[in-house]
C-alpha atoms as a PDB file:
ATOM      1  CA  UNK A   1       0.000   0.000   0.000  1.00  0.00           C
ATOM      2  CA  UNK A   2       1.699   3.081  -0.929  1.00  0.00           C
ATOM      3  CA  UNK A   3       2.345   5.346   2.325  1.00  0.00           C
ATOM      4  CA  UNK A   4       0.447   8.714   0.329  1.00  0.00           C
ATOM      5  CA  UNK A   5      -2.874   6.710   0.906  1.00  0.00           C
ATOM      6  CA  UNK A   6      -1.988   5.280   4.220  1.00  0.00           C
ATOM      7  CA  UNK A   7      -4.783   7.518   6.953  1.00  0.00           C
ATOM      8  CA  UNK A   8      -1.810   6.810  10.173  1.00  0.00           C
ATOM      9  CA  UNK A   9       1.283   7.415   8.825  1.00  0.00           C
ATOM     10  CA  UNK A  10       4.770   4.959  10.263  1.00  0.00           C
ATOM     11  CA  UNK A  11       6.206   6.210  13.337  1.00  0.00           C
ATOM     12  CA  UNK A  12       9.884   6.153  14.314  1.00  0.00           C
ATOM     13  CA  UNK A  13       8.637   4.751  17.641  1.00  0.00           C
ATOM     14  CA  UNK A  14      12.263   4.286  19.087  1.00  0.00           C
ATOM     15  CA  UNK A  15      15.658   5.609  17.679  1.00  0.00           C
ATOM     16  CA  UNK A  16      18.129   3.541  18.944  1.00  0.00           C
ATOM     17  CA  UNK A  17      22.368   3.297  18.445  1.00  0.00           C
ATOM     18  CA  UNK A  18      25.679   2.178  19.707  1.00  0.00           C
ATOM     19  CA  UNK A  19      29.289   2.130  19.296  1.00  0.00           C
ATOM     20  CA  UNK A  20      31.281  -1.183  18.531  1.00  0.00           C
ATOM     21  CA  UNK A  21      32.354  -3.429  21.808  1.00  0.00           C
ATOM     22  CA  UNK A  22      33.783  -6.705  22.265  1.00  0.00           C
ATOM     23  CA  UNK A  23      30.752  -9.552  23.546  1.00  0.00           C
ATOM     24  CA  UNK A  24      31.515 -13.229  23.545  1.00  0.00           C
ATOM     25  CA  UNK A  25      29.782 -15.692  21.346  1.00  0.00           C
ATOM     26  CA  UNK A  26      30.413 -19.593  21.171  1.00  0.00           C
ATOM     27  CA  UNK A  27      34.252 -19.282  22.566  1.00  0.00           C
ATOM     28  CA  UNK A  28      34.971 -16.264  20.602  1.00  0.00           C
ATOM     29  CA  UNK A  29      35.720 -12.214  21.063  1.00  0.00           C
ATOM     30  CA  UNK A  30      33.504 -10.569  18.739  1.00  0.00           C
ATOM     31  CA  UNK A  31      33.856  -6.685  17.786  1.00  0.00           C
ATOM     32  CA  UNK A  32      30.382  -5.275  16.898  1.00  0.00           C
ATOM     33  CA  UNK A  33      28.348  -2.413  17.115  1.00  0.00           C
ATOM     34  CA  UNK A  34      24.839  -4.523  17.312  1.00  0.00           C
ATOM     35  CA  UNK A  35      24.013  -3.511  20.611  1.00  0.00           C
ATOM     36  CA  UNK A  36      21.478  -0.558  20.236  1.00  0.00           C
ATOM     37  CA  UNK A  37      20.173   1.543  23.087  1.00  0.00           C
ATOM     38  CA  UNK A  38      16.986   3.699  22.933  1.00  0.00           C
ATOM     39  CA  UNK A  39      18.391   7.224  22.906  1.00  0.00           C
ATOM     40  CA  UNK A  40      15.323   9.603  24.047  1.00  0.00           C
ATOM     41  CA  UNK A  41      16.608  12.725  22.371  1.00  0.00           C
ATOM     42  CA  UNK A  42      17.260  14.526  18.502  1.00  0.00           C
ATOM     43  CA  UNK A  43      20.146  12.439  16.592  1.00  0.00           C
ATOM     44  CA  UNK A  44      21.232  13.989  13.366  1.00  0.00           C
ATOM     45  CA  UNK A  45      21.031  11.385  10.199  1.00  0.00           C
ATOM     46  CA  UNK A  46      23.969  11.731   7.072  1.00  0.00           C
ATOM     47  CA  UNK A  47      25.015   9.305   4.334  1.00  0.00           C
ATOM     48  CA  UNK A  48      27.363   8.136   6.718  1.00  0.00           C
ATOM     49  CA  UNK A  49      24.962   7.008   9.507  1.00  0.00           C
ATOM     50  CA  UNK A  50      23.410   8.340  12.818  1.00  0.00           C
ATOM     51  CA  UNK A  51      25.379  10.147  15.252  1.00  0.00           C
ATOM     52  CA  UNK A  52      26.569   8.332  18.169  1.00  0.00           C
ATOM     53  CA  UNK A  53      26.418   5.178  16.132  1.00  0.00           C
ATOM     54  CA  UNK A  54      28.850   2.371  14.509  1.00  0.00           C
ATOM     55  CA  UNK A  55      29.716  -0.690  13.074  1.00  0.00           C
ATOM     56  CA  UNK A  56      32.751  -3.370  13.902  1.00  0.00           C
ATOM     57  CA  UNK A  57      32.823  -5.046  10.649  1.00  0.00           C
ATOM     58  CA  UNK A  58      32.800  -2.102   8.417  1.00  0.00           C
ATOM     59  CA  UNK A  59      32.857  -4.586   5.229  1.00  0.00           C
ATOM     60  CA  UNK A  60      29.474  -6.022   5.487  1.00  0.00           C
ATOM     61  CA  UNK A  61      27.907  -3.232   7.797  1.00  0.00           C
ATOM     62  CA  UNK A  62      27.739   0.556   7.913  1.00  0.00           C
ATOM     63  CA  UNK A  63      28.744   2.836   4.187  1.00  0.00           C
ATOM     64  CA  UNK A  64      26.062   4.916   2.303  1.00  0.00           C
ATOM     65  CA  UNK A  65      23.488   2.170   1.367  1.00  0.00           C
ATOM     66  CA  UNK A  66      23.159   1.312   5.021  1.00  0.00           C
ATOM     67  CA  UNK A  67      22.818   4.298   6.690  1.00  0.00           C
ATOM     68  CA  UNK A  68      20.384   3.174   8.973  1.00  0.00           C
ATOM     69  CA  UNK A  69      18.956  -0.198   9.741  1.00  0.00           C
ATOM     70  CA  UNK A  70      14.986  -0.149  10.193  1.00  0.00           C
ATOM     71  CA  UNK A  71      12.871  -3.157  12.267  1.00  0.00           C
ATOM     72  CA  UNK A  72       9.222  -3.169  12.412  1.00  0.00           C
ATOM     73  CA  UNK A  73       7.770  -3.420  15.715  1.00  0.00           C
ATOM     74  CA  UNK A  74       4.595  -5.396  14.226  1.00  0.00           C
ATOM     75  CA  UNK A  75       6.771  -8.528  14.142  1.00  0.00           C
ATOM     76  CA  UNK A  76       7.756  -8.131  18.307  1.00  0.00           C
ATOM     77  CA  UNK A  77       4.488  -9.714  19.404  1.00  0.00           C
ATOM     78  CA  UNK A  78       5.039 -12.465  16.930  1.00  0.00           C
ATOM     79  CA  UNK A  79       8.674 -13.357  17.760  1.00  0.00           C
ATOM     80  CA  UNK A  80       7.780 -13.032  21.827  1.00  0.00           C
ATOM     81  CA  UNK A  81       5.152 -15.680  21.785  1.00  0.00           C
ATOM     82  CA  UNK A  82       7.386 -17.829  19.555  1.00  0.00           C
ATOM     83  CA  UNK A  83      10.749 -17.289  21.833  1.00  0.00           C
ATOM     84  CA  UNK A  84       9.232 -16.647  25.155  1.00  0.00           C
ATOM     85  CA  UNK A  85       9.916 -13.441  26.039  1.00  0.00           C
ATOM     86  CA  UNK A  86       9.860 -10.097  26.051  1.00  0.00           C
ATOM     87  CA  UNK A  87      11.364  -7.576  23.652  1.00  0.00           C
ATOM     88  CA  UNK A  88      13.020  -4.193  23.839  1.00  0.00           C
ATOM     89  CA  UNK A  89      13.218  -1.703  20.896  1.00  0.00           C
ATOM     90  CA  UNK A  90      16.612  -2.528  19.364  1.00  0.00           C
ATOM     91  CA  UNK A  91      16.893  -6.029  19.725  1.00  0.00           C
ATOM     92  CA  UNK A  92      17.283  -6.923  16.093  1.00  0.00           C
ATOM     93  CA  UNK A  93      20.187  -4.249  16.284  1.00  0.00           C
ATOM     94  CA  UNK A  94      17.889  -1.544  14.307  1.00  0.00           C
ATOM     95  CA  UNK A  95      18.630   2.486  14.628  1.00  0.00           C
ATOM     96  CA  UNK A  96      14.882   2.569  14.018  1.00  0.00           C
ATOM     97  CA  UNK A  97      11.774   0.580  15.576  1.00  0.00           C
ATOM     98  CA  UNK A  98       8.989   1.413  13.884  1.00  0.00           C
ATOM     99  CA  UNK A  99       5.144   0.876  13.141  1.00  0.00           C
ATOM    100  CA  UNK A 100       4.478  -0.567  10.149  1.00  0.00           C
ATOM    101  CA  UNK A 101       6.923  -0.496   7.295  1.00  0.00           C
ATOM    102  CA  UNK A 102       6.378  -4.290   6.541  1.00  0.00           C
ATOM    103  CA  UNK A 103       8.882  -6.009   4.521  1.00  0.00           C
ATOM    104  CA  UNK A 104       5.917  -6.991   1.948  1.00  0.00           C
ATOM    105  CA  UNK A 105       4.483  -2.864   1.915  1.00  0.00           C
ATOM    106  CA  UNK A 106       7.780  -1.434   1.195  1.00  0.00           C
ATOM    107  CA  UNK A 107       9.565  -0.807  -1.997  1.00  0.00           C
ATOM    108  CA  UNK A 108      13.215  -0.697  -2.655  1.00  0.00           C
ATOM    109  CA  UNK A 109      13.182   2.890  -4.099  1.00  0.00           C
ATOM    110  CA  UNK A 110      10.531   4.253  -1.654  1.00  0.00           C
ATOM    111  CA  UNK A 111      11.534   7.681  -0.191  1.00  0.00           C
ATOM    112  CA  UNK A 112      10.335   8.934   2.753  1.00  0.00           C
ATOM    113  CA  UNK A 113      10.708  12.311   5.151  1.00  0.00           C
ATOM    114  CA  UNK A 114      11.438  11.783   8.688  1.00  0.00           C
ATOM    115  CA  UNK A 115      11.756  14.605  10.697  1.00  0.00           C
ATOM    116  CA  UNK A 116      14.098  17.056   9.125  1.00  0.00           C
ATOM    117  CA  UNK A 117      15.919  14.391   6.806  1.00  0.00           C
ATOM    118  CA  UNK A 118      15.253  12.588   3.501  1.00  0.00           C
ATOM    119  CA  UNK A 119      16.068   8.792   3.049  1.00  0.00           C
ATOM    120  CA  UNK A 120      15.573   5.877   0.646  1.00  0.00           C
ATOM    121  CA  UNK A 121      14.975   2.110   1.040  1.00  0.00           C
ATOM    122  CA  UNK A 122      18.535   0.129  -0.347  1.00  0.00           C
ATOM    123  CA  UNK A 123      18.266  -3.430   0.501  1.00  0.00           C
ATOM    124  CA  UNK A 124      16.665  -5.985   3.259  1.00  0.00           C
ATOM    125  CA  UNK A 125      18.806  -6.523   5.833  1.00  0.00           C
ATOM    126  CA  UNK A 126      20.447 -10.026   5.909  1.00  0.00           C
ATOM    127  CA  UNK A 127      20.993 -11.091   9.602  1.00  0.00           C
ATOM    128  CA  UNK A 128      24.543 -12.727  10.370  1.00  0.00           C
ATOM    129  CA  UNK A 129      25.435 -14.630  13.067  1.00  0.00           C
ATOM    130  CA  UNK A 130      25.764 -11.562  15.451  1.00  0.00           C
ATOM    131  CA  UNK A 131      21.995 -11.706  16.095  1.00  0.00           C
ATOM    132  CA  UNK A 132      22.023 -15.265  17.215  1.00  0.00           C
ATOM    133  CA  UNK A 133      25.029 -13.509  19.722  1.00  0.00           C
ATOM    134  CA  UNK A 134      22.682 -11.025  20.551  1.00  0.00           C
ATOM    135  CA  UNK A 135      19.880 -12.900  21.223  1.00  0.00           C
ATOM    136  CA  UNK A 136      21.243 -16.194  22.503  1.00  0.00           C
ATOM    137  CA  UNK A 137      19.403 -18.618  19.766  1.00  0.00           C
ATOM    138  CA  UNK A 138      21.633 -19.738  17.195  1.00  0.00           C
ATOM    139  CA  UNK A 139      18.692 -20.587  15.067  1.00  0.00           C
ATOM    140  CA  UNK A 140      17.435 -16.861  14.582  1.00  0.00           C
ATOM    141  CA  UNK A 141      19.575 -16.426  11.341  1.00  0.00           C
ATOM    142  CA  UNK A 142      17.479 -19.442   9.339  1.00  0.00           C
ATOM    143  CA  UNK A 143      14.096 -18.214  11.493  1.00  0.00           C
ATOM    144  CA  UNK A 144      14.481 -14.983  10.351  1.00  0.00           C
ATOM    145  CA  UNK A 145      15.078 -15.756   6.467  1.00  0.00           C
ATOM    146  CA  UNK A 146      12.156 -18.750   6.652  1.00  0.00           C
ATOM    147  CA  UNK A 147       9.787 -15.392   8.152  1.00  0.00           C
ATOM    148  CA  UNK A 148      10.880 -12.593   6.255  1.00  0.00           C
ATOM    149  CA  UNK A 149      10.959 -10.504   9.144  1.00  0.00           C
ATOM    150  CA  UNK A 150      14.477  -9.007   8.073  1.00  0.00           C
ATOM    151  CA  UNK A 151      14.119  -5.206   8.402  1.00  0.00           C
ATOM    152  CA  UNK A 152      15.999  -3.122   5.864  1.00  0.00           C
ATOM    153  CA  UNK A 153      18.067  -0.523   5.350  1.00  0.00           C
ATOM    154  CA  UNK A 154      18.305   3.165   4.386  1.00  0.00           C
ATOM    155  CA  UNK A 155      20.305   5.533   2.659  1.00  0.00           C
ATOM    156  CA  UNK A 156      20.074   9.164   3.670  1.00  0.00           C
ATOM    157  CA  UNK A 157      19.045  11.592   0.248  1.00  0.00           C
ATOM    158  CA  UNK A 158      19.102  14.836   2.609  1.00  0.00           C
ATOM    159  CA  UNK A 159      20.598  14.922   6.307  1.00  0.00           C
ATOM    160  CA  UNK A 160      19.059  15.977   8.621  1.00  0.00           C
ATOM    161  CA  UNK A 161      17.891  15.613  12.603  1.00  0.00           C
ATOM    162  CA  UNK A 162      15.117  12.397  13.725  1.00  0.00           C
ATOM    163  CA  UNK A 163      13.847  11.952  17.018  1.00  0.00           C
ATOM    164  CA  UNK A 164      11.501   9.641  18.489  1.00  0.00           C
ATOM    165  CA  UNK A 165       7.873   9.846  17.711  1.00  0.00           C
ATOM    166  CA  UNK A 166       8.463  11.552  14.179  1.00  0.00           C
ATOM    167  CA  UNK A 167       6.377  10.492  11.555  1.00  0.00           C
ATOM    168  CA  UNK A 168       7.354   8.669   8.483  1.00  0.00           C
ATOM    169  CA  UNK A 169       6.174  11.019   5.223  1.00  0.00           C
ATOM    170  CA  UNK A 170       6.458   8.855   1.727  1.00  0.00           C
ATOM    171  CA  UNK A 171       7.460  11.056  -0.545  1.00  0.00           C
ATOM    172  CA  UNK A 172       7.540   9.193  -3.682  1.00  0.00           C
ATOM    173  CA  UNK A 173       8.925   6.199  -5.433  1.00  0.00           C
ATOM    174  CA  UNK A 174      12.149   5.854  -7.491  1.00  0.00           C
ATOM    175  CA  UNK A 175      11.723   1.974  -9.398  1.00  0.00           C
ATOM    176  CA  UNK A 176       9.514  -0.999 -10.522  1.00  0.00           C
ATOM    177  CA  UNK A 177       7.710  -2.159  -7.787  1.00  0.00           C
ATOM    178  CA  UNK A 178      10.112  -4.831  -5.864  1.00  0.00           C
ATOM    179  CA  UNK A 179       9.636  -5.150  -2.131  1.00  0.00           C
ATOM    180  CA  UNK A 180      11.891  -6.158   0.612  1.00  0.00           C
ATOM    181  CA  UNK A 181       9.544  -9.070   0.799  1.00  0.00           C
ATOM    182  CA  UNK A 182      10.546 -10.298  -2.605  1.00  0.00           C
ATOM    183  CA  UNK A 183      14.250  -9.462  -2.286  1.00  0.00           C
ATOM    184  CA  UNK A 184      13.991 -11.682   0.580  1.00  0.00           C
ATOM    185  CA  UNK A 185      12.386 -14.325  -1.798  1.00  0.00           C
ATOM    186  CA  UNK A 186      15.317 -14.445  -4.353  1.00  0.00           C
ATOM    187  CA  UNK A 187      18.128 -14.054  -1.508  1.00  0.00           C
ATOM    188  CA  UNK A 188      16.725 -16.915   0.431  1.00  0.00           C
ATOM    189  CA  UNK A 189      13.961 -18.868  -1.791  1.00  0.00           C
ATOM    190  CA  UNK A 190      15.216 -18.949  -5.333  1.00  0.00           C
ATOM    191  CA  UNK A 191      18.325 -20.074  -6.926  1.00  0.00           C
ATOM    192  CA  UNK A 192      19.812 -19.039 -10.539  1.00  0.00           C
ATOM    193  CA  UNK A 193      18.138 -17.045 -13.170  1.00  0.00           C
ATOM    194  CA  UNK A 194      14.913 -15.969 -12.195  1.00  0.00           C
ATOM    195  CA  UNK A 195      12.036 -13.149 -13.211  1.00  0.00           C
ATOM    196  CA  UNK A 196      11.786 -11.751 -10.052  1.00  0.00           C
ATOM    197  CA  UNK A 197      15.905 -11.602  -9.349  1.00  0.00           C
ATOM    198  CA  UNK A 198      15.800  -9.978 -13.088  1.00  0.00           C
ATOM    199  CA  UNK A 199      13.419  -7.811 -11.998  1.00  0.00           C
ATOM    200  CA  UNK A 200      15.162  -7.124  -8.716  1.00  0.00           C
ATOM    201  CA  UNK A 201      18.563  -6.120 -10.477  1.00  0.00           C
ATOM    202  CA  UNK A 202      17.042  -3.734 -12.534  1.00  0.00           C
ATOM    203  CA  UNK A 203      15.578  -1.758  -9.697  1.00  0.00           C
ATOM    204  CA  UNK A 204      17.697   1.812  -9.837  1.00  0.00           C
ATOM    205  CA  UNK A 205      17.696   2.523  -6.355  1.00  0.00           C
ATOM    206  CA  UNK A 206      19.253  -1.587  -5.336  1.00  0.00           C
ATOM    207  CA  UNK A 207      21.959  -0.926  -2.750  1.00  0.00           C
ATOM    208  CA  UNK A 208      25.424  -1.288  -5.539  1.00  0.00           C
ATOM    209  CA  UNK A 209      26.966  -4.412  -3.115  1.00  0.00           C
ATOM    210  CA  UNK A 210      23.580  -6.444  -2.955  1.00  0.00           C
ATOM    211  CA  UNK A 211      23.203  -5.900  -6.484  1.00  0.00           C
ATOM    212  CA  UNK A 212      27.167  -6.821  -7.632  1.00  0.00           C
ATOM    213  CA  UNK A 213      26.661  -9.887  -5.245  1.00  0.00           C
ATOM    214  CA  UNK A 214      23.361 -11.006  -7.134  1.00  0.00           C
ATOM    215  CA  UNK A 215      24.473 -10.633 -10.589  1.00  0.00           C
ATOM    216  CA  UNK A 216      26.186 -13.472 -10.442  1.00  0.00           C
ATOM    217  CA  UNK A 217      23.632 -15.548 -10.466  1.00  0.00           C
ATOM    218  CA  UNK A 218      23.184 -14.703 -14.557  1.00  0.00           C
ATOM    219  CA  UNK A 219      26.101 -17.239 -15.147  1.00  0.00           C
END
């Protein structure tokens, strides 16, 4: 459904970030910046992330197609009931929790205002082992893909300040149509030369990695 028909527009319900630190997973040191914190005040947004924010493995996290990492706090109740237990806004390491902004209503190419800045959906976001760390269940990388409750990412168009509460504006649409839902369905579901991963890779606004990584699938 596009967002300029939508009566209650997204909220950012919970801006949340951290800097890199060492945890320990399965016998190991690992340096990462998943840990988010809800931060209660203004946070300014530019291509090269959120203030007060970082990655540890700049080579498959952080850079100008992944700004910002979104969740949808629709899929909380779901995962609680299935896990067990409760949920705080950042667990899936997102800078934003948010209502709505399903993987299957969002576009790669949609553009939205929130508060003072601009931004653009890139790519899903495809969870790596540090969420199992985070979350103590090894299994959450396959649960995740089999669900399609990834999240996704942002790039930032215009920088500018978010806080809490602000409202998600859709602006417009840069591409053909592909959701996160089906990017999720050739990443995880499909194998070789496909319509949809054709269709996928011709999307303008396709985050540059995702799409080098894909294209090899045309043989």
């Amino acid at each position: 459904m596009s967002m300029e028909t939508t009566a209650i527009l997204p909220e950012l319900l919970s801006l949340n970030t951290g800097l890199p630190v060492n945890v320990e997973w399965d016998g190991k040191t690992v340096f990462t910046g998943f840990i988010k914190k809800p931060v209660p005040h203004t946070v300014g947004i530019s291509a090269d992330g959120l203030e007060q924010d970082g990655q540890g493995d700049l080579k498959n996290h952080g850079g100008p197609d992944k700004a910002a990492c979104v969740y949808s706090a629709d899929h909380y109740p779901w995962w609680s009931e299935q896990m067990n237990r409760s949920f705080e806004a950042g667990a899936f390491g997102e800078n934003f929790t948010v209502s709505g902004l399903r993987e299957q209503d969002v576009h790669i190419g949609d553009v939205y205002r929130i508060g003072t800045a601009v931004v653009q959906v890139s790519q899903p976001r495809q969870p790596c082992f540090k969420l199992s760390a985070h979350l103590e269940r090894k299994e959450m990388i396959l649960r995740v893909r089999d669900t399609g409750y990834s999240g996704f990412y942002f790039r930032v168009l215009e920088p500018g300040q978010v806080t809490a509460g602000d409202r998600f504006e859709w602006l417009r649409h840069e591409g053909n149509g592909t959701t996160i839902a089906d990017c999720n369905q050739v990443l995880y579901h499909e194998r070789g030369d496909t319509p949809l991963l054709r269709q996928l890779l011709d999307e303008p606004a396709l985050a540059s990695s995702l799409h080098k990584h894909l294209s090899k699938r045309l043989g």
